[in-house]
Protein backbone atom coordinates (compact mmCIF):
# COMPACT_ATOMS: atom_id res chain seq x y z
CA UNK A 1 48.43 -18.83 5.08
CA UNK A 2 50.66 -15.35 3.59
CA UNK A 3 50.41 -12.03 4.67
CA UNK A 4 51.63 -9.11 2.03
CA UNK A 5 52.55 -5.78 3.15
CA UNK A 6 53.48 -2.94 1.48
CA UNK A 7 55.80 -0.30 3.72
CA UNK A 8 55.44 1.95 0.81
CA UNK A 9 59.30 2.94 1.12
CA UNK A 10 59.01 3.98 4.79
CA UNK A 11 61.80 2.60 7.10
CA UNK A 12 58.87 3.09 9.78
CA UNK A 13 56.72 0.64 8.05
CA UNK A 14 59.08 -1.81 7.43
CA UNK A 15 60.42 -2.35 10.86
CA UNK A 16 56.96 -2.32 12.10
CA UNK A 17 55.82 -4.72 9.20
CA UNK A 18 58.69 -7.38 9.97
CA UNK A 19 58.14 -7.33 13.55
CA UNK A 20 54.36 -7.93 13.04
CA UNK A 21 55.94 -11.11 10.77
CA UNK A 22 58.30 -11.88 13.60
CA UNK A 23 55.32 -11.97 16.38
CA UNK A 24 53.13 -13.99 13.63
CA UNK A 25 55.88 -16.30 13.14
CA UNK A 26 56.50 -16.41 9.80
CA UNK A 27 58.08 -19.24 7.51
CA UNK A 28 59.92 -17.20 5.69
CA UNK A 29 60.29 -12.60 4.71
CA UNK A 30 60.19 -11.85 0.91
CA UNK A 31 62.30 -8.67 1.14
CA UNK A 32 62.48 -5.84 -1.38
CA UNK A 33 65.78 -3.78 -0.66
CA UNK A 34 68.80 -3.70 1.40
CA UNK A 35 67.11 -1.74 4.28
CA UNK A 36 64.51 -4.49 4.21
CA UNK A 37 66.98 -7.38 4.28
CA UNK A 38 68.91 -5.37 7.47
CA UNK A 39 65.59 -4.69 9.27
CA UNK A 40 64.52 -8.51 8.67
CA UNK A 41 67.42 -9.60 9.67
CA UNK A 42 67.28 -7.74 13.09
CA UNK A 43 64.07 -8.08 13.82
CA UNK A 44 64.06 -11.89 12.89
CA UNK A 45 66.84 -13.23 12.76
CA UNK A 46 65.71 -17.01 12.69
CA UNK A 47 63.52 -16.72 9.73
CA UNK A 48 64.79 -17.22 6.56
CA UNK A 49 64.59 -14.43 4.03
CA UNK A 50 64.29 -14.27 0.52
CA UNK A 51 65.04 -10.53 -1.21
CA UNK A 52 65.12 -9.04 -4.28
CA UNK A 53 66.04 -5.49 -5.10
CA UNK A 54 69.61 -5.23 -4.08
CA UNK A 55 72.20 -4.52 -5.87
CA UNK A 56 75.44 -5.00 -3.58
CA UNK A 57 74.46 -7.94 -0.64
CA UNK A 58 77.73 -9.21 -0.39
CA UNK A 59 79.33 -5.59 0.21
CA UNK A 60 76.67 -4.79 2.48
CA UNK A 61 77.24 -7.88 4.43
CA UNK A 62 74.04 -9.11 3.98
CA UNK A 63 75.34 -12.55 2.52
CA UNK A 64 78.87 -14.21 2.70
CA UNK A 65 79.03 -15.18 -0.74
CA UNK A 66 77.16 -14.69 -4.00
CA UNK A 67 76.92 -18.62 -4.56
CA UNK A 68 75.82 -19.77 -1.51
CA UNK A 69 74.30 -18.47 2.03
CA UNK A 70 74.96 -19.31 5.54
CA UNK A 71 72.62 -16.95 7.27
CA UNK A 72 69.16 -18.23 5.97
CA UNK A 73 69.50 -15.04 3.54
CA UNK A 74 69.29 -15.62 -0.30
CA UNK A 75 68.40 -13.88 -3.42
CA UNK A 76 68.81 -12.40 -6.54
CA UNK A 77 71.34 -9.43 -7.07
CA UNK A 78 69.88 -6.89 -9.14
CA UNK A 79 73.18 -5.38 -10.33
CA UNK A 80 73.65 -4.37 -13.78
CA UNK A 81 77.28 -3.30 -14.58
CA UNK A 82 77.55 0.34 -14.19
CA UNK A 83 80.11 1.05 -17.21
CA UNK A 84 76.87 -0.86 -19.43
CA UNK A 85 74.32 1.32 -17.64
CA UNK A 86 76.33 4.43 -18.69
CA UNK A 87 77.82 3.25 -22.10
CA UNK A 88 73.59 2.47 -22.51
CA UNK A 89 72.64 5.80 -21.56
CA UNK A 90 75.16 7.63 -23.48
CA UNK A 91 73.82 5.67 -26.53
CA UNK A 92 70.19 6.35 -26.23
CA UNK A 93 70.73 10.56 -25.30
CA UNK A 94 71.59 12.34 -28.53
CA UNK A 95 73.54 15.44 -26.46
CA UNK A 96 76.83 14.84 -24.89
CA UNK A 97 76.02 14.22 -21.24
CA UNK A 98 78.31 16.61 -19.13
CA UNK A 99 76.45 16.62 -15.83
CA UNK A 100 73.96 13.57 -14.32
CA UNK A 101 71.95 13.87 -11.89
CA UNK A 102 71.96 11.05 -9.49
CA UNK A 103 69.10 10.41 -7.39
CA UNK A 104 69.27 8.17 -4.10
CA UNK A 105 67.13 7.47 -1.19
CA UNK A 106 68.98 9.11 1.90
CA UNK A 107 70.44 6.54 4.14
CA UNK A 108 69.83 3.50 1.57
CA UNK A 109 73.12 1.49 1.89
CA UNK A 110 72.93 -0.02 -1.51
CA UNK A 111 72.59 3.54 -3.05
CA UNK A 112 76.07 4.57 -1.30
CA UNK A 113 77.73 2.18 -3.18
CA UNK A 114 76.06 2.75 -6.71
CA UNK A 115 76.78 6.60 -5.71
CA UNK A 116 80.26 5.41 -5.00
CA UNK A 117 80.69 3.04 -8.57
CA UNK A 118 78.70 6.14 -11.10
CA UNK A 119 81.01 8.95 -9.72
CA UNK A 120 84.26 6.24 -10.67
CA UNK A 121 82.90 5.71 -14.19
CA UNK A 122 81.64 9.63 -14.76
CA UNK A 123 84.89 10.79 -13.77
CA UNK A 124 86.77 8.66 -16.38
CA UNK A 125 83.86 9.91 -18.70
CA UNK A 126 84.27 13.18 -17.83
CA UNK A 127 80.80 13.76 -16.71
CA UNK A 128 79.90 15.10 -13.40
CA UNK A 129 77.65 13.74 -10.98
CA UNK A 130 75.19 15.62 -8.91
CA UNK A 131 73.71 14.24 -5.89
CA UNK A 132 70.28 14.05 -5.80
CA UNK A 133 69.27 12.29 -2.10
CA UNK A 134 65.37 12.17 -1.10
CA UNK A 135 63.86 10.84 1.69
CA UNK A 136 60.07 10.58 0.19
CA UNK A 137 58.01 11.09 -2.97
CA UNK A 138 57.37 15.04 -2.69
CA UNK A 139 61.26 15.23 -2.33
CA UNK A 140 62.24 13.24 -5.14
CA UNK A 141 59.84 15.37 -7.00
CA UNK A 142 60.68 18.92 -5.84
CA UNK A 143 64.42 17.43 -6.24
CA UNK A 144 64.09 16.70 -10.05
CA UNK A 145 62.16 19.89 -10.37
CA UNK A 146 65.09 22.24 -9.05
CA UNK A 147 67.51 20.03 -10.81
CA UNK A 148 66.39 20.00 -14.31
CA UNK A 149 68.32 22.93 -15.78
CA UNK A 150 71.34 22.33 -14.26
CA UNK A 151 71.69 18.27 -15.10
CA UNK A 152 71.80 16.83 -19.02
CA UNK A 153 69.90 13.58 -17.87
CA UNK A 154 68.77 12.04 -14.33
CA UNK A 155 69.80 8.49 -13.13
CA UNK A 156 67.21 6.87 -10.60
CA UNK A 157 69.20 4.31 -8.23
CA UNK A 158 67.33 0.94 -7.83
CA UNK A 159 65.20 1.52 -4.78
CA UNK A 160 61.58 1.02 -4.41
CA UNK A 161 61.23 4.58 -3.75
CA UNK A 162 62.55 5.52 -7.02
CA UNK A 163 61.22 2.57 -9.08
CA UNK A 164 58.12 1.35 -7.34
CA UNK A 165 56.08 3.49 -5.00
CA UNK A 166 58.35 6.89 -5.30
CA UNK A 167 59.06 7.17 -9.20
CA UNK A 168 56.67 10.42 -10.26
């Protein structure tokens, strides 16, 4: 037997979703994100978990090393160089790219640290970055909105709010 769940980028739901798996007793949490993996973790912490959707789980301390887990946490790092993500972008926009507009889920961990790596490469670019942070769908929208004169292209972080259930 499986259950699927959607938290449809709420926090809310996904504690309350892995704590439903926790009380069901689960084999094993797919998790999408590094919020997910943190509240699985928490909430269950003898189930193993298998995640997807995060780009930095050895910075975030979600796994001691890349080739091997210890803490019944594994996965696949979706973490594309961010000097190839720019050098791609700057490729496929015609117009010199002076100011990006970066847009994060607010209190995502894995977004701090792609905030942190884009502003290091857009500096040596020469590009500046302007923060972007949402909390929900109607914000990322009425964020883009406001933004679009003042940015030369947008940059959505990888988070299921901006790729999956959030992306307009």
């Amino acid at each position: 037997e499986f259950k699927i769940e959607d938290a449809g980028g709420s926090v809310k739901a996904q504690d309350r979703i892995v704590r439903d798996f926790a009380t069901w007793k689960a084999d094993v949490i797919y998790a999408l994100t590094a919020q997910g993996v943190k509240i699985a973790q928490s909430a269950a912490p003898d189930v193993p978990i298998v995640f997807s959707g995060v780009a930095y789980p050895l910075e975030l301390g979600l796994v001691e090393r890349l080739e091997f887990s210890s803490n019944q946490t594994v996965g696949i790092r979706s973490y594309v160089p961010i000097e190839e993500q720019m050098a791609f972008l700057m490729r496929i926009v015609p117009a010199e790219i002076r100011r990006i507009g970066v847009c994060l889920r607010s209190g995502d961990p894995d977004s701090r640290l792609f905030l942190e790596d884009i502003r290091a490469i857009a500096v040596k670019q020469g590009t500046d970055v302007v923060r972007l942070e949402v909390t929900d769908v109607s914000g990322l929208s009425r964020s883009l909105a406001d933004a679009a004169s003042n940015v030369d292209a947008f940059y959505l972080s990888c988070d299921d709010l901006m790729q999956g259930t959030g992306a307009p």
